[in-house]
Every structure is written in C-alpha cells, then in structure tokens.
PDB file of N, CA and C in Angstrom:
ATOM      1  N   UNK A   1     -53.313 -44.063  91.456  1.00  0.00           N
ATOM      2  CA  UNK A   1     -52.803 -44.674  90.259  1.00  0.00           C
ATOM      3  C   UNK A   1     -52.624 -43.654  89.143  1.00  0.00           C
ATOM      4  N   UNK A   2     -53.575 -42.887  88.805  1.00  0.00           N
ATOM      5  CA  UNK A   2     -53.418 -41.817  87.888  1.00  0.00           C
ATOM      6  C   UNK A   2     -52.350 -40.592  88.084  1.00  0.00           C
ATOM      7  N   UNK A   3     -52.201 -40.589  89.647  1.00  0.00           N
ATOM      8  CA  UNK A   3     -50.883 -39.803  89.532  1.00  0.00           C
ATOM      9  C   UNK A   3     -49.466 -40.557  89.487  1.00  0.00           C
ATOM     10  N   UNK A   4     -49.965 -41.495  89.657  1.00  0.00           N
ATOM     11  CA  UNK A   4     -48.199 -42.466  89.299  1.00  0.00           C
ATOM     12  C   UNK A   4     -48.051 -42.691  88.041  1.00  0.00           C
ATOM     13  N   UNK A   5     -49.001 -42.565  87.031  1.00  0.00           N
ATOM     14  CA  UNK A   5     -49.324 -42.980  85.156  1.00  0.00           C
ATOM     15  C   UNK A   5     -48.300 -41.283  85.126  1.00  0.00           C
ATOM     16  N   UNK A   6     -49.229 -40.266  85.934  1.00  0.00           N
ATOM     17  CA  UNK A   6     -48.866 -39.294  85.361  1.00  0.00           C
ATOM     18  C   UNK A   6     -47.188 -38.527  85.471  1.00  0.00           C
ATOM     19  N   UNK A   7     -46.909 -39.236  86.437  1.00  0.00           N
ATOM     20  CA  UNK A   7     -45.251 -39.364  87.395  1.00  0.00           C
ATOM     21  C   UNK A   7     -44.350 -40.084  86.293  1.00  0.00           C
ATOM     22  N   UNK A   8     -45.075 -41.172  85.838  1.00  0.00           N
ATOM     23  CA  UNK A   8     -44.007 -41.809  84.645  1.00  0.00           C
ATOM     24  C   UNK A   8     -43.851 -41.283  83.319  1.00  0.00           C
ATOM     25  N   UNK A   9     -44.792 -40.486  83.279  1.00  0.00           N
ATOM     26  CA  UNK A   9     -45.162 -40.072  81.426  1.00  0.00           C
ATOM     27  C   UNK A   9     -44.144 -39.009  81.894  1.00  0.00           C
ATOM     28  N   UNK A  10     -44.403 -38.136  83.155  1.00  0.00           N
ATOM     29  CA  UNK A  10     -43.226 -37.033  82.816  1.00  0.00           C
ATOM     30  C   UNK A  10     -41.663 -37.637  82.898  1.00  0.00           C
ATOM     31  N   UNK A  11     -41.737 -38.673  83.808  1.00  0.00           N
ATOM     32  CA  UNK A  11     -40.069 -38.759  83.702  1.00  0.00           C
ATOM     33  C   UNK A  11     -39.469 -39.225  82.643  1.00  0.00           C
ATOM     34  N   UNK A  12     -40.494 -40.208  81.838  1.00  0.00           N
ATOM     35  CA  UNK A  12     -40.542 -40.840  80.210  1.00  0.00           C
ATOM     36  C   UNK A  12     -40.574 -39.442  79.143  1.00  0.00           C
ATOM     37  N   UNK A  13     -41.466 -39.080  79.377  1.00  0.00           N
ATOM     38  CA  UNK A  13     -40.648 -37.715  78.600  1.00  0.00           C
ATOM     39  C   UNK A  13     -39.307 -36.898  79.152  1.00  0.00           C
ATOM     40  N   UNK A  14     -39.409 -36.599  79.866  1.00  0.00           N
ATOM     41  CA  UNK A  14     -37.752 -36.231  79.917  1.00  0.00           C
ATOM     42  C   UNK A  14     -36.980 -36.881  79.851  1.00  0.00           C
ATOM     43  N   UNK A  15     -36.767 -38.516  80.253  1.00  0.00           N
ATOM     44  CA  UNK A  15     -36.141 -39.288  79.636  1.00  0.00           C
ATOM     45  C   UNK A  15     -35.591 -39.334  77.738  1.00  0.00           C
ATOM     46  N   UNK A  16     -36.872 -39.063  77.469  1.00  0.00           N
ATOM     47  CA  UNK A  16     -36.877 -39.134  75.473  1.00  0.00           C
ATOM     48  C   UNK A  16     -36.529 -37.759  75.657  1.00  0.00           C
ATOM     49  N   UNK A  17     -36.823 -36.688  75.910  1.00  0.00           N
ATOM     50  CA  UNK A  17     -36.059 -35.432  75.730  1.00  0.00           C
ATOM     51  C   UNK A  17     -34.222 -35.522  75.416  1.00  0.00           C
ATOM     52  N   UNK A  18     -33.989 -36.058  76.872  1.00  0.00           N
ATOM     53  CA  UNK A  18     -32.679 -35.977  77.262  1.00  0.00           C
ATOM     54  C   UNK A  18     -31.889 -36.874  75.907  1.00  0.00           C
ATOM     55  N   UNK A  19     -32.924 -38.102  75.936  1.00  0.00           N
ATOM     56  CA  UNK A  19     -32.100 -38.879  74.981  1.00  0.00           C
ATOM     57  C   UNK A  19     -31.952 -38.583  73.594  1.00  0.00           C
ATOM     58  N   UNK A  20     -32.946 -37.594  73.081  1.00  0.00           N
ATOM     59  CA  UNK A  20     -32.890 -36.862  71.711  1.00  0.00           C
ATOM     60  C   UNK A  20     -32.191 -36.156  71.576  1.00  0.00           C
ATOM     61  N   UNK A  21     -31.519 -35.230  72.902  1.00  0.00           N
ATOM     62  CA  UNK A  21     -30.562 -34.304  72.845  1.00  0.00           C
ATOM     63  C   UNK A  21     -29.094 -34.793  72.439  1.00  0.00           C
ATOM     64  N   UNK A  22     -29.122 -35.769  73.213  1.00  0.00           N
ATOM     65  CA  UNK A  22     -27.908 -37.081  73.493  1.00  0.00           C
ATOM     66  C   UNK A  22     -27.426 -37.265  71.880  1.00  0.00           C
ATOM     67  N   UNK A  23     -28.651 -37.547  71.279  1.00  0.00           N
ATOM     68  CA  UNK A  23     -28.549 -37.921  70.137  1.00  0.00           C
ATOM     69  C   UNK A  23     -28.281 -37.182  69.139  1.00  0.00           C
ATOM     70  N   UNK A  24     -28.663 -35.969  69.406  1.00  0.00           N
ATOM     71  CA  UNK A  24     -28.595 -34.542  68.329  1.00  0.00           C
ATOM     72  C   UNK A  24     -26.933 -34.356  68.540  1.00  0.00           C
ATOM     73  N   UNK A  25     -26.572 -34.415  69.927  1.00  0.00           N
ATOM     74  CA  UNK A  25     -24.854 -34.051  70.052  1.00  0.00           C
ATOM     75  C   UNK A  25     -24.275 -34.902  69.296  1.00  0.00           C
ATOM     76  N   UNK A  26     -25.066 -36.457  69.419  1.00  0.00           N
ATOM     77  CA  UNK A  26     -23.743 -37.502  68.996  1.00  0.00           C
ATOM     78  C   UNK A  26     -23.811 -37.304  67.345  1.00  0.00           C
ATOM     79  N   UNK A  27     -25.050 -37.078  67.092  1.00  0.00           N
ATOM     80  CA  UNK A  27     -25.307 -36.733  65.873  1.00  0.00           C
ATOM     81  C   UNK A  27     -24.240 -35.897  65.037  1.00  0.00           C
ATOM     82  N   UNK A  28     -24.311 -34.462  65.742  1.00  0.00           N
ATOM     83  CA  UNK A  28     -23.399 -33.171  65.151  1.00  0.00           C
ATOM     84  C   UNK A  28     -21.693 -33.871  65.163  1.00  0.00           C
ATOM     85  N   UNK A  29     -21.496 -34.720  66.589  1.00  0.00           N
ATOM     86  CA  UNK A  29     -20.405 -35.024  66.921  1.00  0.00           C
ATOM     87  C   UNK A  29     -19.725 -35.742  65.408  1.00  0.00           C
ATOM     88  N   UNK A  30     -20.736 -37.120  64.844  1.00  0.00           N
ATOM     89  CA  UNK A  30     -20.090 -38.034  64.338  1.00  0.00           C
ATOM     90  C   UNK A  30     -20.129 -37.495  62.711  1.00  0.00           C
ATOM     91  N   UNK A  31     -21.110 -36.466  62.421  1.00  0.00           N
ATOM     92  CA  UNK A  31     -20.885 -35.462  60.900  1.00  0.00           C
ATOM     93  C   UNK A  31     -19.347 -34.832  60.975  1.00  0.00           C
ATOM     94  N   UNK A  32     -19.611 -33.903  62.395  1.00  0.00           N
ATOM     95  CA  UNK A  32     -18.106 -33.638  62.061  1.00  0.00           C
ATOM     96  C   UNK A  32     -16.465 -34.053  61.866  1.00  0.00           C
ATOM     97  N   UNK A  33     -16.645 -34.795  62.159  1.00  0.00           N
ATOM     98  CA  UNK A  33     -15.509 -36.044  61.943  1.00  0.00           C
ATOM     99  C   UNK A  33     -15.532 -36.480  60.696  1.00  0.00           C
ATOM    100  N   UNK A  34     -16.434 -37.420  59.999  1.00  0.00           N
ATOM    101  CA  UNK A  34     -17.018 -37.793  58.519  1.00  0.00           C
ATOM    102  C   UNK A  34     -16.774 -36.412  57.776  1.00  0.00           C
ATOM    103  N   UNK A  35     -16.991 -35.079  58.242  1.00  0.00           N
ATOM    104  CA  UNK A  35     -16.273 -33.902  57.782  1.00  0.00           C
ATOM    105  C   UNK A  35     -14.801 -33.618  57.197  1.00  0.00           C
ATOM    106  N   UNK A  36     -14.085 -33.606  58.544  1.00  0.00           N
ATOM    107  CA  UNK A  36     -12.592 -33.535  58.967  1.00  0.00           C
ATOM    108  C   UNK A  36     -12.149 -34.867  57.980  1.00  0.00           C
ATOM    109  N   UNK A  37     -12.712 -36.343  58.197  1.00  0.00           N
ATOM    110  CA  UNK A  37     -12.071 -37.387  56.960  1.00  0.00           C
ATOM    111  C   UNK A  37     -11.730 -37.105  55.491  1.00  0.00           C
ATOM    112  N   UNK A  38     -12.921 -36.149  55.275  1.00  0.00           N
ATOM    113  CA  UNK A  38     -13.606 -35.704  53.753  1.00  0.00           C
ATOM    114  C   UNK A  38     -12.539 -34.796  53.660  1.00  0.00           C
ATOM    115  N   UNK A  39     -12.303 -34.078  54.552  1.00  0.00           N
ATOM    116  CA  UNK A  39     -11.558 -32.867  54.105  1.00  0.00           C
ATOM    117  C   UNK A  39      -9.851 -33.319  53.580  1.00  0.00           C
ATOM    118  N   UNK A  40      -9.621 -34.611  54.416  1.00  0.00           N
ATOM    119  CA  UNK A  40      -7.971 -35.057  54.600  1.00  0.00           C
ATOM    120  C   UNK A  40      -8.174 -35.697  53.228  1.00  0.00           C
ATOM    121  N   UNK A  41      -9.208 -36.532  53.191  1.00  0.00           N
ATOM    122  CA  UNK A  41      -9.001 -37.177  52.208  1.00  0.00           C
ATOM    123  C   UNK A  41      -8.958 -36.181  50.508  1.00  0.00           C
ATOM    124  N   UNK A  42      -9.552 -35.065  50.654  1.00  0.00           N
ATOM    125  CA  UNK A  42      -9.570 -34.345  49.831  1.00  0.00           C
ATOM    126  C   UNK A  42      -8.268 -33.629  49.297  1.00  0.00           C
ATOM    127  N   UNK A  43      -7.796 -33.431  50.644  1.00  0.00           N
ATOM    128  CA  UNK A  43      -6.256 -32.847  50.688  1.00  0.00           C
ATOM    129  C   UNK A  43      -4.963 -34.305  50.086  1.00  0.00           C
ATOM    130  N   UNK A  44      -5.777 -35.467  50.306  1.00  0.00           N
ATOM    131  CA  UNK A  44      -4.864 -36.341  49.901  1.00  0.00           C
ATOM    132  C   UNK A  44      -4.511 -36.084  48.289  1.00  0.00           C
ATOM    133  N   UNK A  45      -6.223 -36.128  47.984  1.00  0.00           N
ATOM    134  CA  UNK A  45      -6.238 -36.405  46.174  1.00  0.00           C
ATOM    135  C   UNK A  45      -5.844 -35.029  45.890  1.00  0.00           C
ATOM    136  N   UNK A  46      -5.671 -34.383  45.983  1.00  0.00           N
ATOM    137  CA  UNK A  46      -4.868 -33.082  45.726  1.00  0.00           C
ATOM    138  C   UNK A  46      -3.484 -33.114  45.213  1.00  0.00           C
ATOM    139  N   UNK A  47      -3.029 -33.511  46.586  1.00  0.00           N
ATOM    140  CA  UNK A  47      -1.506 -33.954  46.980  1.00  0.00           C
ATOM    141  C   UNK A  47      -0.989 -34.915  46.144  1.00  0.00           C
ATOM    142  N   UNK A  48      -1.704 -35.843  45.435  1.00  0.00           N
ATOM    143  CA  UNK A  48      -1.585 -37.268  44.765  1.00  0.00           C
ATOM    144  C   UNK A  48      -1.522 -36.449  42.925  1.00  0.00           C
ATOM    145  N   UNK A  49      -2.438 -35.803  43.276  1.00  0.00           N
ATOM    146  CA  UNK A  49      -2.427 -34.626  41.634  1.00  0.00           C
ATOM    147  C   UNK A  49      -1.408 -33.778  41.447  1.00  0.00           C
ATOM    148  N   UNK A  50      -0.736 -33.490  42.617  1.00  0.00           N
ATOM    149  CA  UNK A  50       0.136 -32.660  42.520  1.00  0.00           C
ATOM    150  C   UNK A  50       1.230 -33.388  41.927  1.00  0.00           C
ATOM    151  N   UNK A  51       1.839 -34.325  42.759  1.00  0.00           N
ATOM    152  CA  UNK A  51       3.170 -35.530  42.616  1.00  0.00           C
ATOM    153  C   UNK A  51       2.500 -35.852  41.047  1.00  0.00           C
ATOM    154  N   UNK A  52       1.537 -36.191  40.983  1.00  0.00           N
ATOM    155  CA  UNK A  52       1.849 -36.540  39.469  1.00  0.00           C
ATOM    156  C   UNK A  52       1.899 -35.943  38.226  1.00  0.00           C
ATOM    157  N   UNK A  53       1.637 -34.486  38.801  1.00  0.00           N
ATOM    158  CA  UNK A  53       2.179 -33.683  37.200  1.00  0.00           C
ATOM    159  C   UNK A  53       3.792 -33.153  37.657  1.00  0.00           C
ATOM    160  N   UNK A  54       4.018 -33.374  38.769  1.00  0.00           N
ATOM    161  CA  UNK A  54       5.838 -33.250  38.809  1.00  0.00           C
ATOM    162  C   UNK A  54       6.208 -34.461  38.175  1.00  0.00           C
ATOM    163  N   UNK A  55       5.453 -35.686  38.287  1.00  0.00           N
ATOM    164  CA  UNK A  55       6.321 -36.482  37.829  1.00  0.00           C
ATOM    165  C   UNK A  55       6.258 -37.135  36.407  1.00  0.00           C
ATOM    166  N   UNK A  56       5.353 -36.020  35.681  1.00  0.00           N
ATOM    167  CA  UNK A  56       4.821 -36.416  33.984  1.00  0.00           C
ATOM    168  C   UNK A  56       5.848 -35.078  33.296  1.00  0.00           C
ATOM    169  N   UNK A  57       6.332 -33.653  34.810  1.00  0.00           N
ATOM    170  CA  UNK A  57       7.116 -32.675  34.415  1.00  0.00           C
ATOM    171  C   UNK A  57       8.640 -33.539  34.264  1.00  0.00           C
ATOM    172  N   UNK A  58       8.681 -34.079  35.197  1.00  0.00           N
ATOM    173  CA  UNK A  58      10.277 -34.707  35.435  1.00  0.00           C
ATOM    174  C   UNK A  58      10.458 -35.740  34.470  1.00  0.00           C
ATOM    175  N   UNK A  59       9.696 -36.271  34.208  1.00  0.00           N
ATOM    176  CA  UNK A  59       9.779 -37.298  32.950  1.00  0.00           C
ATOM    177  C   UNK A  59       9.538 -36.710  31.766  1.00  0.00           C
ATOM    178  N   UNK A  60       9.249 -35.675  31.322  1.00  0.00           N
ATOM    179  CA  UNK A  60       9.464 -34.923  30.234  1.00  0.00           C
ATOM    180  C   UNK A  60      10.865 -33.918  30.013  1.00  0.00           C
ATOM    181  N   UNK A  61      11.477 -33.977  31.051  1.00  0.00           N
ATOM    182  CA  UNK A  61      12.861 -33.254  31.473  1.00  0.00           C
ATOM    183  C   UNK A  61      13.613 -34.549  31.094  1.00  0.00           C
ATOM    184  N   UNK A  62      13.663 -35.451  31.694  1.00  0.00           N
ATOM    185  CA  UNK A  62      14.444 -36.639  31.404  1.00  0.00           C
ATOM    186  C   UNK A  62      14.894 -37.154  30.049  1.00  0.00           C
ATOM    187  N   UNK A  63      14.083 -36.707  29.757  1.00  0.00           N
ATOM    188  CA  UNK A  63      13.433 -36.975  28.064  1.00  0.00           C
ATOM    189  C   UNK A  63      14.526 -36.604  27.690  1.00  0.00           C
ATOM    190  N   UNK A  64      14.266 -34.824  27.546  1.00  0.00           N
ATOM    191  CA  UNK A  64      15.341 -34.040  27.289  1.00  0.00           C
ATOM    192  C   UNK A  64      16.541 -34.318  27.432  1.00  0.00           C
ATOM    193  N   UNK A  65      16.707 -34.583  28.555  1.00  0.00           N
ATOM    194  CA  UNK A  65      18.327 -34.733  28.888  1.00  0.00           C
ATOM    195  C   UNK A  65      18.978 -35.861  28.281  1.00  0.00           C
ATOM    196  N   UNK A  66      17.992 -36.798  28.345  1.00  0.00           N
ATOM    197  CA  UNK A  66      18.562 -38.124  27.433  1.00  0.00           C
ATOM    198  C   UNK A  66      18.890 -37.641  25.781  1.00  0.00           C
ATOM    199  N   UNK A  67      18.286 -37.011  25.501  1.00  0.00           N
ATOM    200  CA  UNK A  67      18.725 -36.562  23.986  1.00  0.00           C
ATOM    201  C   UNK A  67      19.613 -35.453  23.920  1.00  0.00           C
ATOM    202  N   UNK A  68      19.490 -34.800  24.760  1.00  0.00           N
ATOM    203  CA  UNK A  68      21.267 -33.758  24.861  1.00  0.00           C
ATOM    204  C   UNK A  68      22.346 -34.707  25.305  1.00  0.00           C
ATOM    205  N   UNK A  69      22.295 -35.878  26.008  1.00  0.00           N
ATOM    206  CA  UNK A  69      23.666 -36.561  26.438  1.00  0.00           C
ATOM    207  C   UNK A  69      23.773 -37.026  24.899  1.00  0.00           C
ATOM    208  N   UNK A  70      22.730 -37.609  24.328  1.00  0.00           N
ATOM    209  CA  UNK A  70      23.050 -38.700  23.248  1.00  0.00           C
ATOM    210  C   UNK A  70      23.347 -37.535  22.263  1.00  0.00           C
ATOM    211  N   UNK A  71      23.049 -36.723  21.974  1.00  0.00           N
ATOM    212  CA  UNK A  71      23.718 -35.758  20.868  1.00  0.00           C
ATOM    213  C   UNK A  71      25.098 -35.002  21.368  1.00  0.00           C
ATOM    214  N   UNK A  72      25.538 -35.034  22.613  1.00  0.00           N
ATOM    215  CA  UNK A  72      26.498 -34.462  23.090  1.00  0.00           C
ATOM    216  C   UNK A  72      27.290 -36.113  22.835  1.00  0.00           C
ATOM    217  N   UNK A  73      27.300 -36.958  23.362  1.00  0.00           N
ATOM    218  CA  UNK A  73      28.204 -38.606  22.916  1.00  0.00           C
ATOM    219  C   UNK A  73      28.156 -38.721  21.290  1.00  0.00           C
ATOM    220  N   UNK A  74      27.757 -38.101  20.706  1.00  0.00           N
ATOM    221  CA  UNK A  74      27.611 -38.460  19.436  1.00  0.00           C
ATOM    222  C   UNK A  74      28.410 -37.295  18.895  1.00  0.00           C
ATOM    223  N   UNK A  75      28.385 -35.886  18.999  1.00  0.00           N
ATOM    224  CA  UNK A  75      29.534 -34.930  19.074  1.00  0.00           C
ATOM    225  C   UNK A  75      31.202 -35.377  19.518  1.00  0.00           C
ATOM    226  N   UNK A  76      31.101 -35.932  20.868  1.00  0.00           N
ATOM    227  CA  UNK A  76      32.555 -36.133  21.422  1.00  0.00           C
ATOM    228  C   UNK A  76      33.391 -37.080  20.600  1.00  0.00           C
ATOM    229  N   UNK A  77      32.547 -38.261  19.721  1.00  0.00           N
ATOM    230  CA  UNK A  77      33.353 -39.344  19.213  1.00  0.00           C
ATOM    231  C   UNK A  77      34.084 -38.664  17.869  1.00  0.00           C
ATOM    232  N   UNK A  78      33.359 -37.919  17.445  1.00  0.00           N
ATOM    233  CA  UNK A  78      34.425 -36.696  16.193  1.00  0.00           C
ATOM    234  C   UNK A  78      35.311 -36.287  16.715  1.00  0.00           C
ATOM    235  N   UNK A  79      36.079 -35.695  18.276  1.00  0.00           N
ATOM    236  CA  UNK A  79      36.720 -34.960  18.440  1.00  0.00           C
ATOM    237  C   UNK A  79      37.795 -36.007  19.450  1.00  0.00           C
ATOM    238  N   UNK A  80      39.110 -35.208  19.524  1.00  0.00           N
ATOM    239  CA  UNK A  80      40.335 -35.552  20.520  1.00  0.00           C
ATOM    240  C   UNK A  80      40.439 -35.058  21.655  1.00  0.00           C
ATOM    241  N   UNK A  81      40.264 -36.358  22.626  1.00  0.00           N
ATOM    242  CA  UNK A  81      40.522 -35.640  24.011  1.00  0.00           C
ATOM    243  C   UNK A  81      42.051 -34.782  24.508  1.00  0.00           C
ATOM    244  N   UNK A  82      42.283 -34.664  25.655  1.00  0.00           N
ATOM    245  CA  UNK A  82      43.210 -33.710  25.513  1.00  0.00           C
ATOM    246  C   UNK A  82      44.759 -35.101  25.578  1.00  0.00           C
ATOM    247  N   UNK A  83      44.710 -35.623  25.932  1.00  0.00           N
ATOM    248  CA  UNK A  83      45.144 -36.602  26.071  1.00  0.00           C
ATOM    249  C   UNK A  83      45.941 -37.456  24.852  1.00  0.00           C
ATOM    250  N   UNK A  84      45.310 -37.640  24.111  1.00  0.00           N
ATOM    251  CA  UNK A  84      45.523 -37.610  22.430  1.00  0.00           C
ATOM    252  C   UNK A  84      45.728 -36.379  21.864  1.00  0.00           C
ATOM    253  N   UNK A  85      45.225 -35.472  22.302  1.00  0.00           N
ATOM    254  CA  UNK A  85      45.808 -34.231  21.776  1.00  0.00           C
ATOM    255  C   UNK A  85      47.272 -34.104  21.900  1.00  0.00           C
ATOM    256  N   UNK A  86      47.676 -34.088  23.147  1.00  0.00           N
ATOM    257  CA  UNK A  86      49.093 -33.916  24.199  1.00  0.00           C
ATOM    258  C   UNK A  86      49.751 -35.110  23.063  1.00  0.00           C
ATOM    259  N   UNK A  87      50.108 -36.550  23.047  1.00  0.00           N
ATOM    260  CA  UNK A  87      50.497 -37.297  22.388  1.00  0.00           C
ATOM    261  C   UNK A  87      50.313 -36.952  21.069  1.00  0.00           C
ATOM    262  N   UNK A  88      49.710 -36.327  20.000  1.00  0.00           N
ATOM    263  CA  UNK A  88      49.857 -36.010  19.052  1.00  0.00           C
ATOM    264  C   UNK A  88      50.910 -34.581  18.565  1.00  0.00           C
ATOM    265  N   UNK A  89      50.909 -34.095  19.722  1.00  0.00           N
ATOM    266  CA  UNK A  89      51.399 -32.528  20.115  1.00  0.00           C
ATOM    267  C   UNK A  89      52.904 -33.042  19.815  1.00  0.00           C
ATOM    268  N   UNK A  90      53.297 -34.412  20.705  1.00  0.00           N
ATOM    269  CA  UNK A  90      54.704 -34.353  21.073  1.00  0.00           C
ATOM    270  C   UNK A  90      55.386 -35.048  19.659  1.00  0.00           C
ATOM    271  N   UNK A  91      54.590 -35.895  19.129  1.00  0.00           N
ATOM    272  CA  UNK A  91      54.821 -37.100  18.225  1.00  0.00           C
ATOM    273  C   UNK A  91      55.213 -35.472  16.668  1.00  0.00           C
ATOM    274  N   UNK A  92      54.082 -34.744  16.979  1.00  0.00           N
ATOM    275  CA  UNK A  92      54.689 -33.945  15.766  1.00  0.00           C
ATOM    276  C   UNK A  92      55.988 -32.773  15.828  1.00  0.00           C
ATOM    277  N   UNK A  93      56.408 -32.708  16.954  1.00  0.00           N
ATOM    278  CA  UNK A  93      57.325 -31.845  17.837  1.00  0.00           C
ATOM    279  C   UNK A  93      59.155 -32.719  17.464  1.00  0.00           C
ATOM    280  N   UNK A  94      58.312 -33.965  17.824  1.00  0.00           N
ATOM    281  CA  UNK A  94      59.565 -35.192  17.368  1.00  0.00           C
ATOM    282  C   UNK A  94      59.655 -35.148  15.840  1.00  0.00           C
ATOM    283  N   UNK A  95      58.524 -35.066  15.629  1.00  0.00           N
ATOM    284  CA  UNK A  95      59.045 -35.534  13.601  1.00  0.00           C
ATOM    285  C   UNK A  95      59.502 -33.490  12.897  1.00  0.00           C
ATOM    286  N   UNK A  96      59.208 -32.698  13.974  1.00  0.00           N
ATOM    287  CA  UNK A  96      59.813 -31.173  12.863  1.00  0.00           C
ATOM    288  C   UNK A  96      61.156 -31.421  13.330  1.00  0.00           C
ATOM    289  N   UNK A  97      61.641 -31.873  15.030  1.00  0.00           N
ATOM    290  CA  UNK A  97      63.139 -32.094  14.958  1.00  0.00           C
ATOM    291  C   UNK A  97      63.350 -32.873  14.122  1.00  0.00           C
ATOM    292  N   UNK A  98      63.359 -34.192  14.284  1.00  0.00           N
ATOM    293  CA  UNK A  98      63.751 -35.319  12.797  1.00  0.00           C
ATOM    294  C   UNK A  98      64.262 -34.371  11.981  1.00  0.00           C
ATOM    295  N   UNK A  99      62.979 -33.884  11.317  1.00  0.00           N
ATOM    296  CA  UNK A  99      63.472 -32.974   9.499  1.00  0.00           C
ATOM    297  C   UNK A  99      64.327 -31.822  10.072  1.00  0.00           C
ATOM    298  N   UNK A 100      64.343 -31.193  11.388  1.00  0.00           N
ATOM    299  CA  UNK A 100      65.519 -30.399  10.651  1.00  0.00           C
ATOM    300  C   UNK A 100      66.138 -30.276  11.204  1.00  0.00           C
ATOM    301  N   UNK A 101      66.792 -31.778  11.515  1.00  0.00           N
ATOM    302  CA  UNK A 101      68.272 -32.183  12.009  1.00  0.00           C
ATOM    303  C   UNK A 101      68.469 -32.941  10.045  1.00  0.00           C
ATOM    304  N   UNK A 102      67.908 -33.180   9.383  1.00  0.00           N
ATOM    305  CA  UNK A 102      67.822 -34.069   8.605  1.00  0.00           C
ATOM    306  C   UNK A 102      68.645 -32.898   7.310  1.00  0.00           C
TER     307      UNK A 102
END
C-alpha cells in the first residue's frame, strides 16, 4: 500500500508539474496577444489623432478659401466681363462712325 500512496504522489506531482507548465505557456500565450491588441489599439488612437488635426488643418484652409472666393465675388461685381466689354467695344465703334459721317 505504501508503495502505491507513493506511485500516486509521484504521478500527481508530475501531473501538477506538467499542468503548471501548461499553464505558464497558456499564460505567456494569452499576455501576448492582450499585448499585440494594446499595441493595434494604440496605433488606432494615433491614427484617429492624426485624421483629426488634418481635419481641424483642412477646415482652417476652407475657411480661407471661403473668404478669398467671397472677396474675389465681391471684386468681380465692379468690373466687365469680356462679353460686355466686346458689346460696349462695338456700340462705341458705331456711335464714332455716326459722328463722323455726321
């Protein structure tokens, strides 16, 4: 009997050996992963910081541009397109003949 107590304690310990080992792998296994997540997810909020100072840059460009169109539309209504130019061109071309046939 005492050598069968003593037959089980060893295979019970190597049993708990084996299974601590088991456990140390699954252990290292499931950190490194929870790792690799940490890391993507890190790379996300990065990526998410990035897009949003392009898009506080691009909306400060926009800005801009909206106030060069509106000061450039606000310039053009003083002036004659070419179009009205051309028709004003001919209309005064007609009135120097007029006078000096006149």
């Amino acid at each position: 009997m005492a050598e069968s107590k003593i037959d089980i304690e060893k295979i019970l310990k190597k049993q708990r050996e084996e299974y601590q080992r088991y456990l140390k792998i699954f252990s290292e296994d499931v950190n490194s992963k929870f790792k690799i997540i940490g890391e993507g997810i890190s790379g996300i909020l990065e990526g998410q910081k990035s897009i949003r100072e392009m898009v506080a840059k691009n909306s400060e460009d926009i800005e801009i541009i909206k106030m060069d169109i509106s000061f450039i539309k606000s310039g053009l209504k003083e002036k004659v397109d070419r179009d009205e130019f051309t028709a004003l061109e001919k209309r005064v071309i007609f009135l120097e003949n007029k006078y000096k046939r006149a």
